[in-house]
Protein backbone atom coordinates (compact mmCIF):
# COMPACT_ATOMS: atom_id res chain seq x y z
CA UNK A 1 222.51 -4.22 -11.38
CA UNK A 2 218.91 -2.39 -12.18
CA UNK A 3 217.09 -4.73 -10.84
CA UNK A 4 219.38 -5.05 -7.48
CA UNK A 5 219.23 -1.13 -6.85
CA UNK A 6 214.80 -1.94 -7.76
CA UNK A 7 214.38 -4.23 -5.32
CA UNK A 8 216.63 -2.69 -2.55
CA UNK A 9 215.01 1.02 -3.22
CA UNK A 10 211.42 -0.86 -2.97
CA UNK A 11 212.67 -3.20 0.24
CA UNK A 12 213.62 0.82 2.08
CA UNK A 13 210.17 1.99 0.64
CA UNK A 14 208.42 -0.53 2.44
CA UNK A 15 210.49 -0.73 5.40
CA UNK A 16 210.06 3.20 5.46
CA UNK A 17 206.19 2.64 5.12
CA UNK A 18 205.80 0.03 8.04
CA UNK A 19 207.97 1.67 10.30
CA UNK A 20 205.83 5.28 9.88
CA UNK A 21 202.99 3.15 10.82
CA UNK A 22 204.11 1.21 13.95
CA UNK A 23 205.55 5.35 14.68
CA UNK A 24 202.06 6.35 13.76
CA UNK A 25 199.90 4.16 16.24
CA UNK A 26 200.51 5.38 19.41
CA UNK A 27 197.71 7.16 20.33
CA UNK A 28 197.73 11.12 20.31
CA UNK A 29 195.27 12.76 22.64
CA UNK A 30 193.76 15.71 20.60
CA UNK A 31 191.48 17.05 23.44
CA UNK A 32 190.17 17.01 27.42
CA UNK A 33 186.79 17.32 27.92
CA UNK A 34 183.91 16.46 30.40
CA UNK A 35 180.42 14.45 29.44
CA UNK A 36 177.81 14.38 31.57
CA UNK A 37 180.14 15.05 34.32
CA UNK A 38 182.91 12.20 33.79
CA UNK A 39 186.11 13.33 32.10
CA UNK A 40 186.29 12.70 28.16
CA UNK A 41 189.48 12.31 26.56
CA UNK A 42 189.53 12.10 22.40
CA UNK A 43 192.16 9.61 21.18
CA UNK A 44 193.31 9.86 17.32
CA UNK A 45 196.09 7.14 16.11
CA UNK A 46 197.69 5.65 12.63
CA UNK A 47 198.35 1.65 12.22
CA UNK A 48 200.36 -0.90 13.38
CA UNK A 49 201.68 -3.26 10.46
CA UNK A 50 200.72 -6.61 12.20
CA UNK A 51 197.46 -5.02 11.72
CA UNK A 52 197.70 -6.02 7.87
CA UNK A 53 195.92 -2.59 6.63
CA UNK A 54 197.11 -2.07 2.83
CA UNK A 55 197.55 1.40 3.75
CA UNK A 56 197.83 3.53 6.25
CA UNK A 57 194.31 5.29 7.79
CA UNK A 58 193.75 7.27 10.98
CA UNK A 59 191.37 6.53 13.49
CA UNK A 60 189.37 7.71 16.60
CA UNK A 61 188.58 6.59 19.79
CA UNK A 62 186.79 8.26 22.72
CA UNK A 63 187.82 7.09 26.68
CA UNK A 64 185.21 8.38 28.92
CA UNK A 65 186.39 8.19 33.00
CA UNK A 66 184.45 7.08 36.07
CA UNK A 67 182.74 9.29 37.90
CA UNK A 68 184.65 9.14 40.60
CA UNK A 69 188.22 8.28 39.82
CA UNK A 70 189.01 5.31 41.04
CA UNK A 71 192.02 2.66 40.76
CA UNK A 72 191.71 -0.53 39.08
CA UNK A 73 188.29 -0.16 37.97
CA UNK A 74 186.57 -2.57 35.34
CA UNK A 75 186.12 -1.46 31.01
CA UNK A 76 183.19 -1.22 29.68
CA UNK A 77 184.16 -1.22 25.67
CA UNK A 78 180.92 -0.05 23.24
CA UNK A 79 180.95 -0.91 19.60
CA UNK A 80 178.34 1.33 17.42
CA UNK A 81 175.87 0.34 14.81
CA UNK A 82 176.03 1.20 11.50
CA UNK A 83 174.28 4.36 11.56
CA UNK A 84 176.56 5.62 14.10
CA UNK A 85 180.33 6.92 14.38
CA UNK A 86 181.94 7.07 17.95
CA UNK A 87 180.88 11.20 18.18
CA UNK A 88 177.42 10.43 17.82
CA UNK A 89 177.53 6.93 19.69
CA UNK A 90 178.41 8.73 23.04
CA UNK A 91 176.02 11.51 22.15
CA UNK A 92 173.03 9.05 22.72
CA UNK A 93 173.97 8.26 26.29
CA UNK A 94 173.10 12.14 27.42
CA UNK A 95 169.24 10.60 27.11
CA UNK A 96 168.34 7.48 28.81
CA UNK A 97 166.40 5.22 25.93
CA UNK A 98 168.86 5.83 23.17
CA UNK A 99 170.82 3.27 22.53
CA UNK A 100 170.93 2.12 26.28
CA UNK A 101 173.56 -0.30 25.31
CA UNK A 102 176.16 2.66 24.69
CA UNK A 103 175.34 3.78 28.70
CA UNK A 104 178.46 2.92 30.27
CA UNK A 105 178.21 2.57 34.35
CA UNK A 106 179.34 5.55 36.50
CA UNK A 107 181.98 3.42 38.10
CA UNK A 108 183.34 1.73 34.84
CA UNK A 109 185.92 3.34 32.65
CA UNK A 110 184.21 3.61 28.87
CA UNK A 111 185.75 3.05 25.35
CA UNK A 112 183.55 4.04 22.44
CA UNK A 113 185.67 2.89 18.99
CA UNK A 114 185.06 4.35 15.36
CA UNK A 115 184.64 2.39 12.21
CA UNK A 116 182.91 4.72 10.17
CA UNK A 117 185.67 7.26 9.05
CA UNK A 118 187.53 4.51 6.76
CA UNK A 119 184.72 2.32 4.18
CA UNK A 120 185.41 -1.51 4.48
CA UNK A 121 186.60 -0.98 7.78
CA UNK A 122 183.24 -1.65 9.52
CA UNK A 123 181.95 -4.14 12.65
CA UNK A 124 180.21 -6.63 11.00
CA UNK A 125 182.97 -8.72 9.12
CA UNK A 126 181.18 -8.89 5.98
CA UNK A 127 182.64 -6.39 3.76
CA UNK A 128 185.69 -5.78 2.77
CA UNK A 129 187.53 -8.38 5.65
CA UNK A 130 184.85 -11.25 5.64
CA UNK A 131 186.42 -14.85 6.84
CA UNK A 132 187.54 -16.38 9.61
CA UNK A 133 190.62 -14.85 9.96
CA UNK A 134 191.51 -12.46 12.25
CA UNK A 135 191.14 -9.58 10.26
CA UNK A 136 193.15 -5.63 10.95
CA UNK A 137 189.35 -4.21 12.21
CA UNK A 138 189.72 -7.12 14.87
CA UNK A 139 193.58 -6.54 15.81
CA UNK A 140 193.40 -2.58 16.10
CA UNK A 141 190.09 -3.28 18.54
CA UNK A 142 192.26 -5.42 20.48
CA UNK A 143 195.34 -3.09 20.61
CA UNK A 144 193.44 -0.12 21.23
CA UNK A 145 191.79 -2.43 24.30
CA UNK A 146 195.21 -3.48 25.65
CA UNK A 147 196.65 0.06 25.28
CA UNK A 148 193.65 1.64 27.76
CA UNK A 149 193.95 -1.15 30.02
CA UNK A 150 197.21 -0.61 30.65
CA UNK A 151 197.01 3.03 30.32
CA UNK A 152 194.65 3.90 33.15
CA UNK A 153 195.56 0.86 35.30
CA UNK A 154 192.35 -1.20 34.26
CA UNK A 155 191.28 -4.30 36.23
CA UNK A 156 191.87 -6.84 33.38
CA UNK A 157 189.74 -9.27 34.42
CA UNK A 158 186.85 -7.48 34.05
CA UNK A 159 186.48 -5.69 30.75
CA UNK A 160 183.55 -6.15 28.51
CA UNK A 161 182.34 -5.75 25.10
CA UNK A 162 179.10 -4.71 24.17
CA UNK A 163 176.92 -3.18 21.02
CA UNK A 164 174.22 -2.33 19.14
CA UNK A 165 172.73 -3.79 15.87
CA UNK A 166 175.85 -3.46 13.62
CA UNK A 167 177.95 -2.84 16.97
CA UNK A 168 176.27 -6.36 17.95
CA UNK A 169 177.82 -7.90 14.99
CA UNK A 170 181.19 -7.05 15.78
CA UNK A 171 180.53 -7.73 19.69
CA UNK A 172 180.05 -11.40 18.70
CA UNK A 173 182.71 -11.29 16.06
CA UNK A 174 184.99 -9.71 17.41
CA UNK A 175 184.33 -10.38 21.50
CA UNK A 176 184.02 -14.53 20.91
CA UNK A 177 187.37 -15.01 19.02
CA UNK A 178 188.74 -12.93 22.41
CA UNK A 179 188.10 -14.45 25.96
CA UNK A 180 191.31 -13.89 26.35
CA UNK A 181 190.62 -10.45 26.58
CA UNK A 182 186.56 -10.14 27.68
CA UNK A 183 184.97 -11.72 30.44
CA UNK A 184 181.49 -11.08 29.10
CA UNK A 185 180.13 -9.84 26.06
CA UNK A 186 176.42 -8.35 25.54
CA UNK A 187 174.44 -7.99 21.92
CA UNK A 188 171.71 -5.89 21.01
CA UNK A 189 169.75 -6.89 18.30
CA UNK A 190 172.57 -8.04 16.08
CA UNK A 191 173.12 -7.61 13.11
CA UNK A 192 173.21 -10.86 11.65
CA UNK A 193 175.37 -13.87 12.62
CA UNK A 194 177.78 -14.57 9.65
CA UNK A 195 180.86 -12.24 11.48
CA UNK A 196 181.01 -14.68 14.54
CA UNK A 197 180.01 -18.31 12.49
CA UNK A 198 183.02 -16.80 9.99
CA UNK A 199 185.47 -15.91 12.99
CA UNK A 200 184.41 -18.88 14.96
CA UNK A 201 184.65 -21.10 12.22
CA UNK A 202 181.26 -22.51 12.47
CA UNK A 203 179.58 -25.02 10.17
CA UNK A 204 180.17 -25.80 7.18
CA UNK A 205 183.99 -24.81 8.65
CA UNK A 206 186.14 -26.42 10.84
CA UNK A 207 188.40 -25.08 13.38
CA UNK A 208 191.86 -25.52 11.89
CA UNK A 209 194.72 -28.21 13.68
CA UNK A 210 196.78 -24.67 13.93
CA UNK A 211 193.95 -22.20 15.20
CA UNK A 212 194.07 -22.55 19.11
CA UNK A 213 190.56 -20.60 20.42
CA UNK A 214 190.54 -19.29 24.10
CA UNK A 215 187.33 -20.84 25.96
CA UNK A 216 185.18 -17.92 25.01
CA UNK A 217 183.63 -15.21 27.18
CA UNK A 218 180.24 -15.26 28.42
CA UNK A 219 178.04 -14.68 25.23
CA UNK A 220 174.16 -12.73 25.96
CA UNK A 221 172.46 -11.79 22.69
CA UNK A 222 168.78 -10.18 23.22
CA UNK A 223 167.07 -10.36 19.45
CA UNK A 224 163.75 -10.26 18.17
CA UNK A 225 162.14 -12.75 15.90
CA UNK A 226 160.47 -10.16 13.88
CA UNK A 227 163.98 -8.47 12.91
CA UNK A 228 164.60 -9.57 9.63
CA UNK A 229 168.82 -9.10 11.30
CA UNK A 230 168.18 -11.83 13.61
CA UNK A 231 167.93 -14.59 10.64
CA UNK A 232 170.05 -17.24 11.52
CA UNK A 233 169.80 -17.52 15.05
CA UNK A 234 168.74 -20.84 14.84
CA UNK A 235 172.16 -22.35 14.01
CA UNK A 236 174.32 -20.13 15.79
CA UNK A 237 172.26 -21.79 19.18
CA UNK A 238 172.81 -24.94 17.56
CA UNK A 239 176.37 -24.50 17.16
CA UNK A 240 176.79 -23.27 20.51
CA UNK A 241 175.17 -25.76 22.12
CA UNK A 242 177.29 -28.51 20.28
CA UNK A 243 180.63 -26.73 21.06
CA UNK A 244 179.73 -26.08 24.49
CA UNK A 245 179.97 -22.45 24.37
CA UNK A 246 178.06 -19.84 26.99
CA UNK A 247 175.04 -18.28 25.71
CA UNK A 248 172.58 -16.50 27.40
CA UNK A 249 169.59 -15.41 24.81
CA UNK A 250 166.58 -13.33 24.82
CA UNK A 251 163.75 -12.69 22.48
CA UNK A 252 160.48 -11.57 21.80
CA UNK A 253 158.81 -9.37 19.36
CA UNK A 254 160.20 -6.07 19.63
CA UNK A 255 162.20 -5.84 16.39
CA UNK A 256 165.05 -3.74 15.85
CA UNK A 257 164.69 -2.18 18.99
CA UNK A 258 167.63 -0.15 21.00
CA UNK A 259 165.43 1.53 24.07
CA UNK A 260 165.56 -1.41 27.26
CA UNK A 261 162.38 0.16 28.60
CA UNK A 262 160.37 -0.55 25.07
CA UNK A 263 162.24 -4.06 24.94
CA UNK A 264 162.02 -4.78 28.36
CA UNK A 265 157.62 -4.35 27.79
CA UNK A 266 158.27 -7.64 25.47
CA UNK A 267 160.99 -9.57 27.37
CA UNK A 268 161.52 -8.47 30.63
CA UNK A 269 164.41 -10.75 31.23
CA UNK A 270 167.08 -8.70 29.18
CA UNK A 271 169.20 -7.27 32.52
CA UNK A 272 168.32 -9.74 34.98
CA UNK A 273 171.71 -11.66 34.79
CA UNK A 274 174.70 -9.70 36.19
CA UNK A 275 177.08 -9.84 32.72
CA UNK A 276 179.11 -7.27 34.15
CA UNK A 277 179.55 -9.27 37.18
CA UNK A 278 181.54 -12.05 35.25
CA UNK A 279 185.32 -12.38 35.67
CA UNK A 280 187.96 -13.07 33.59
CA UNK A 281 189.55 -15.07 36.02
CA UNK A 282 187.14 -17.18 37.44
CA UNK A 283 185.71 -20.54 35.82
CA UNK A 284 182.17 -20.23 34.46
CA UNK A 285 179.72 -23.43 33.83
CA UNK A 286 177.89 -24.00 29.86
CA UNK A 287 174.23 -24.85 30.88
CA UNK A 288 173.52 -26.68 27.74
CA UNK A 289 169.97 -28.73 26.63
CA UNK A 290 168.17 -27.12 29.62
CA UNK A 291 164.66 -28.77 29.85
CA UNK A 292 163.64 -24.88 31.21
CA UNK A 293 164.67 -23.16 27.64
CA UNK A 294 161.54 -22.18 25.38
CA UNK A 295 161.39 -23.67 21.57
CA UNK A 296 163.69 -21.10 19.29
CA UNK A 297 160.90 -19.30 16.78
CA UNK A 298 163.68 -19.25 14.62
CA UNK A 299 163.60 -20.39 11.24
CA UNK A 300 160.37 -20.93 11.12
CA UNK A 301 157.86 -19.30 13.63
CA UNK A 302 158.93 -15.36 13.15
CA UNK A 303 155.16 -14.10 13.65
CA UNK A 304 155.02 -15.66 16.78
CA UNK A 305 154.00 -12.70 19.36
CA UNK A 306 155.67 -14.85 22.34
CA UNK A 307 159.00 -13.78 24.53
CA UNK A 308 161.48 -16.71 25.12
CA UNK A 309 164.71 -17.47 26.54
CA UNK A 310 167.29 -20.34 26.68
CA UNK A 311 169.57 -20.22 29.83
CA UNK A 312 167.80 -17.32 31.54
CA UNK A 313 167.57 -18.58 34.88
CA UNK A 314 170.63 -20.40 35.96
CA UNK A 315 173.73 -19.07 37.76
CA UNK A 316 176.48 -19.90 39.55
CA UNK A 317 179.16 -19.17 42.65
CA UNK A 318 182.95 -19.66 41.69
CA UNK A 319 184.79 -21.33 45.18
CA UNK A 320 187.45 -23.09 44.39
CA UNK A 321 190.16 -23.79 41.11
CA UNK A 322 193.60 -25.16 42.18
CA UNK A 323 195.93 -27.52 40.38
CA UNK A 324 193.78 -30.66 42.10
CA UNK A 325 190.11 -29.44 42.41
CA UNK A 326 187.85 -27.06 40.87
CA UNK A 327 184.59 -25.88 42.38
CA UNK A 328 181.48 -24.18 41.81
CA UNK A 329 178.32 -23.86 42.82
CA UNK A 330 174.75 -24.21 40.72
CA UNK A 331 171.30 -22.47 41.32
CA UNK A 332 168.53 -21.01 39.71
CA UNK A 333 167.36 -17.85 40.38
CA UNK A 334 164.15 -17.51 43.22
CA UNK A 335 161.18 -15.84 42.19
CA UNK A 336 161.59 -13.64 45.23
CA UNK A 337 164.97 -12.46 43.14
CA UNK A 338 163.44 -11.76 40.57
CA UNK A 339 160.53 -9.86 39.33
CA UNK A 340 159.17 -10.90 35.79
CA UNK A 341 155.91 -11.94 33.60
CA UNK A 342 157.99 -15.43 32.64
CA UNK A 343 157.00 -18.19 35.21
CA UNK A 344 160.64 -18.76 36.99
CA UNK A 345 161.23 -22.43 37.42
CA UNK A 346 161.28 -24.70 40.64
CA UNK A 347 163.93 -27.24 38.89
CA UNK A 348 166.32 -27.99 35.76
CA UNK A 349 167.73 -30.45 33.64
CA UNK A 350 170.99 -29.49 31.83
CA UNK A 351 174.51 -30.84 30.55
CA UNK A 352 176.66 -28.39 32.47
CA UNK A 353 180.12 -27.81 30.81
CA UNK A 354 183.50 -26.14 32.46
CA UNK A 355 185.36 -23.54 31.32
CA UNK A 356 187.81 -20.60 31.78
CA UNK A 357 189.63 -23.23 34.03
CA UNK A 358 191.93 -21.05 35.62
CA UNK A 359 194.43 -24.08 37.55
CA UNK A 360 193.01 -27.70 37.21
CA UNK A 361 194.56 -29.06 33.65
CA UNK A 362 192.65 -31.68 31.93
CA UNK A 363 194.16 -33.31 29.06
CA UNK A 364 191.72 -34.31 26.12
CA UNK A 365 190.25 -38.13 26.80
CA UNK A 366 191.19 -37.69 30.64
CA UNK A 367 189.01 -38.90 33.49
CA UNK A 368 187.81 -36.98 35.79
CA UNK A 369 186.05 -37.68 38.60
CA UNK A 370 182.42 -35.47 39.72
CA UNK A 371 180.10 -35.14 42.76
CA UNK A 372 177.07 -32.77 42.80
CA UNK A 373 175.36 -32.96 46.12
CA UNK A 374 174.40 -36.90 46.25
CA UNK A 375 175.26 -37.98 42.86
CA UNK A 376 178.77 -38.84 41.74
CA UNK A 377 180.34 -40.53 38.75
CA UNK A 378 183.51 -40.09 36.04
CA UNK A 379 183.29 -38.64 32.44
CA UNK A 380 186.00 -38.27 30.66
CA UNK A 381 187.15 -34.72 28.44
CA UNK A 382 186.43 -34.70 25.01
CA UNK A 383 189.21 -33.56 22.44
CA UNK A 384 189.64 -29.82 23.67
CA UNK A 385 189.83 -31.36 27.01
CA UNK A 386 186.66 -29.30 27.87
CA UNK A 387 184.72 -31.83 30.35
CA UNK A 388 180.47 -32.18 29.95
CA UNK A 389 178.55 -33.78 33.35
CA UNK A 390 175.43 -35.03 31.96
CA UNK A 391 171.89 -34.07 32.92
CA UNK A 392 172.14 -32.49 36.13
CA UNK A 393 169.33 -31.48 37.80
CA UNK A 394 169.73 -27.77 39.32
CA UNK A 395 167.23 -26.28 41.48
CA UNK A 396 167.31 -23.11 43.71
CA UNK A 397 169.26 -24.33 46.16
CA UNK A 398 172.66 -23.85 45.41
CA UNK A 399 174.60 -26.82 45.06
CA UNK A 400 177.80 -28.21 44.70
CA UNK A 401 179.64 -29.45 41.39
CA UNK A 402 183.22 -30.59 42.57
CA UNK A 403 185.74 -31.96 39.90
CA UNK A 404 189.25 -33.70 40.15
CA UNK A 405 190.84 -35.75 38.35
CA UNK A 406 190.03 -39.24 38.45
CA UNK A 407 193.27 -41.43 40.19
């Protein structure tokens, strides 16, 4: 009988607890301000249980409006580094060449989390929740995204995660495991790559028969070589390349760096693709094995003074995706598009994956049928059912990739 009325007063306690927390998360606005000119609002909130805290903790978050208000605009979501908390991250953008990653657009809604105010809790996955599971840091990002883009009407196909060093950690971590929820992501010096090879399961792991990852969003990392942070590069390209995953990546020189004028003097490449022109709801090609990307300094070659890229020059039109057909069209960038100190190629050679299919299902080992311009031919989907169109050669004039399935 002792042991009954135990275990039922314990089974109320934790009920009690869980249900104080789910009451708990729904965010309380504690004050109205104005930054810079563009309202501020100042968000505080408890936990969720799904979260899987093992106790409660409150937490901040900072929403920063357009400047002119505006329906249905896009998200711009900031993580910061580790010498940061979400005060002093949005402090930096009153000065242009602090932290320019933290500068949202003036037509963008803006929401600057915290990690600092509860130890373990931090970006980079490699404290107290390292592993590939999704961990509660992860989840309450997520929520805390969902609950402003349905708060202030957001577009949801185009919200975007971006950060610096530390904040870069968790962008990768955090933003890859979520396409669902990100069209693009953007990484500033980064602070190491174990959080996303963890979350994303990367060598020596496996994705798990049960772990179902949306096609990722579209992944640009600018590091340096002489960061001692950026170790590891060298087989998270690898394993991007293998998996057919989008990566756009810049480097050079210019170590830890977080002012885009300073890096932009080493690698002038770092905002010449439009990341936060990407939609969630459009497919998006993997340029993968380009003959135009430069040889990785990394493991070995990290006093090498020279800027590089891999995937810096091709883009892409989104036309068509029904249930029969999808199609898009390839092109590199002119030189009269772009001004730069890297010599901006006439021609390409690359795999080119699909992704983000938004209609056309393609079941893995399925045929499908391709024409680009003159050239034709079948290939069939590997065991995602993500399809691969071997070494196509893109130049700048755009051209067509058409896919159906094969009858």
């Amino acid at each position: 009988m002792k042991k009954w009325i135990l275990a039922s007063g314990l089974t109320l306690v934790l009920a009690t607890l869980a249900s104080a927390q789910d009451a708990s998360w729904q965010p309380e606005k504690q004050k109205d301000s104005e930054f810079t000119g563009r309202k501020l609002e100042t968000f505080k909130h408890g936990v969720r249980k799904e979260w899987g805290y093992a106790e409660p903790q409150r937490d901040t978050f900072l929403v920063l409006h357009p400047k002119q208000a505006k329906s249905n605009a896009p998200l711009y979501v900031v993580l910061h580094s580790a010498g940061h908390d979400v005060h002093s991250c949005l402090a930096c953008t009153a000065k242009v060449g602090n932290h320019d990653i933290y500068h949202s657009p003036l037509d963008f809604f803006a929401l600057y989390l915290d990690c600092r105010a509860n130890k373990g809790d931090w970006w980079w996955g490699i404290n107290k929740y390292a592993g590939p599971e999704v961990s509660p840091t992860d989840k309450r990002v997520i929520d805390t995204v969902k609950w402003v883009i349905k708060q202030y009407g957001i577009d949801a196909n185009r919200v975007y995660l971006c950060g610096n060093s530390m904040g870069g950690s968790g962008t990768l971590g955090i933003g890859m495991r979520h396409g669902d929820v990100f069209a693009a992501i953007k990484a500033n010096v980064p602070a190491e790559v174990k959080h996303v090879s963890s979350r994303m399961y990367f060598p020596p792991n496996k994705v798990p028969a049960n772990i179902a990852l949306p096609d990722p969003p579209i992944v640009v990392d600018y590091s340096a070589q002489n960061d001692g942070w950026s170790r590891g590069h060298d087989g998270f390209v690898k394993t991007m390349s293998e998996r057919k995953y989008p990566l756009i990546l810049y480097w050079g020189p210019f170590g830890h760096a977080n002012n885009h004028a300073n890096i932009m003097k080493v690698n002038d490449l770092i905002g010449s693709f439009d990341w936060l022109g990407v939609k969630k709801n459009e497919c998006y090609p993997v340029f993968t094995d380009a003959s135009t990307n430069d040889p990785l300094p990394w493991p070995s070659q990290l006093t090498d003074k020279k800027a590089g890229q891999v995937n810096a020059f091709f883009r892409w039109k989104s036309v068509r995706d029904t249930p029969d057909l999808i199609e898009t069209t390839l092109f590199l960038v002119k030189a009269s598009e772009l001004k730069t100190t890297f010599t901006i190629p006439a021609e390409a050679t690359a795999d080119v994956s699909l992704r983000r299919l938004q209609m056309l299902r393609i079941a893995p080992g399925a045929t499908v049928r391709w024409t680009f311009g003159t050239s034709e031919g079948e290939v069939r989907a590997d065991a995602s059912g993500c399809i691969t169109i071997p070494r196509l050669k893109i130049t700048a004039e755009p051209t067509s990739l058409s896919i159906r399935k094969a009858k």
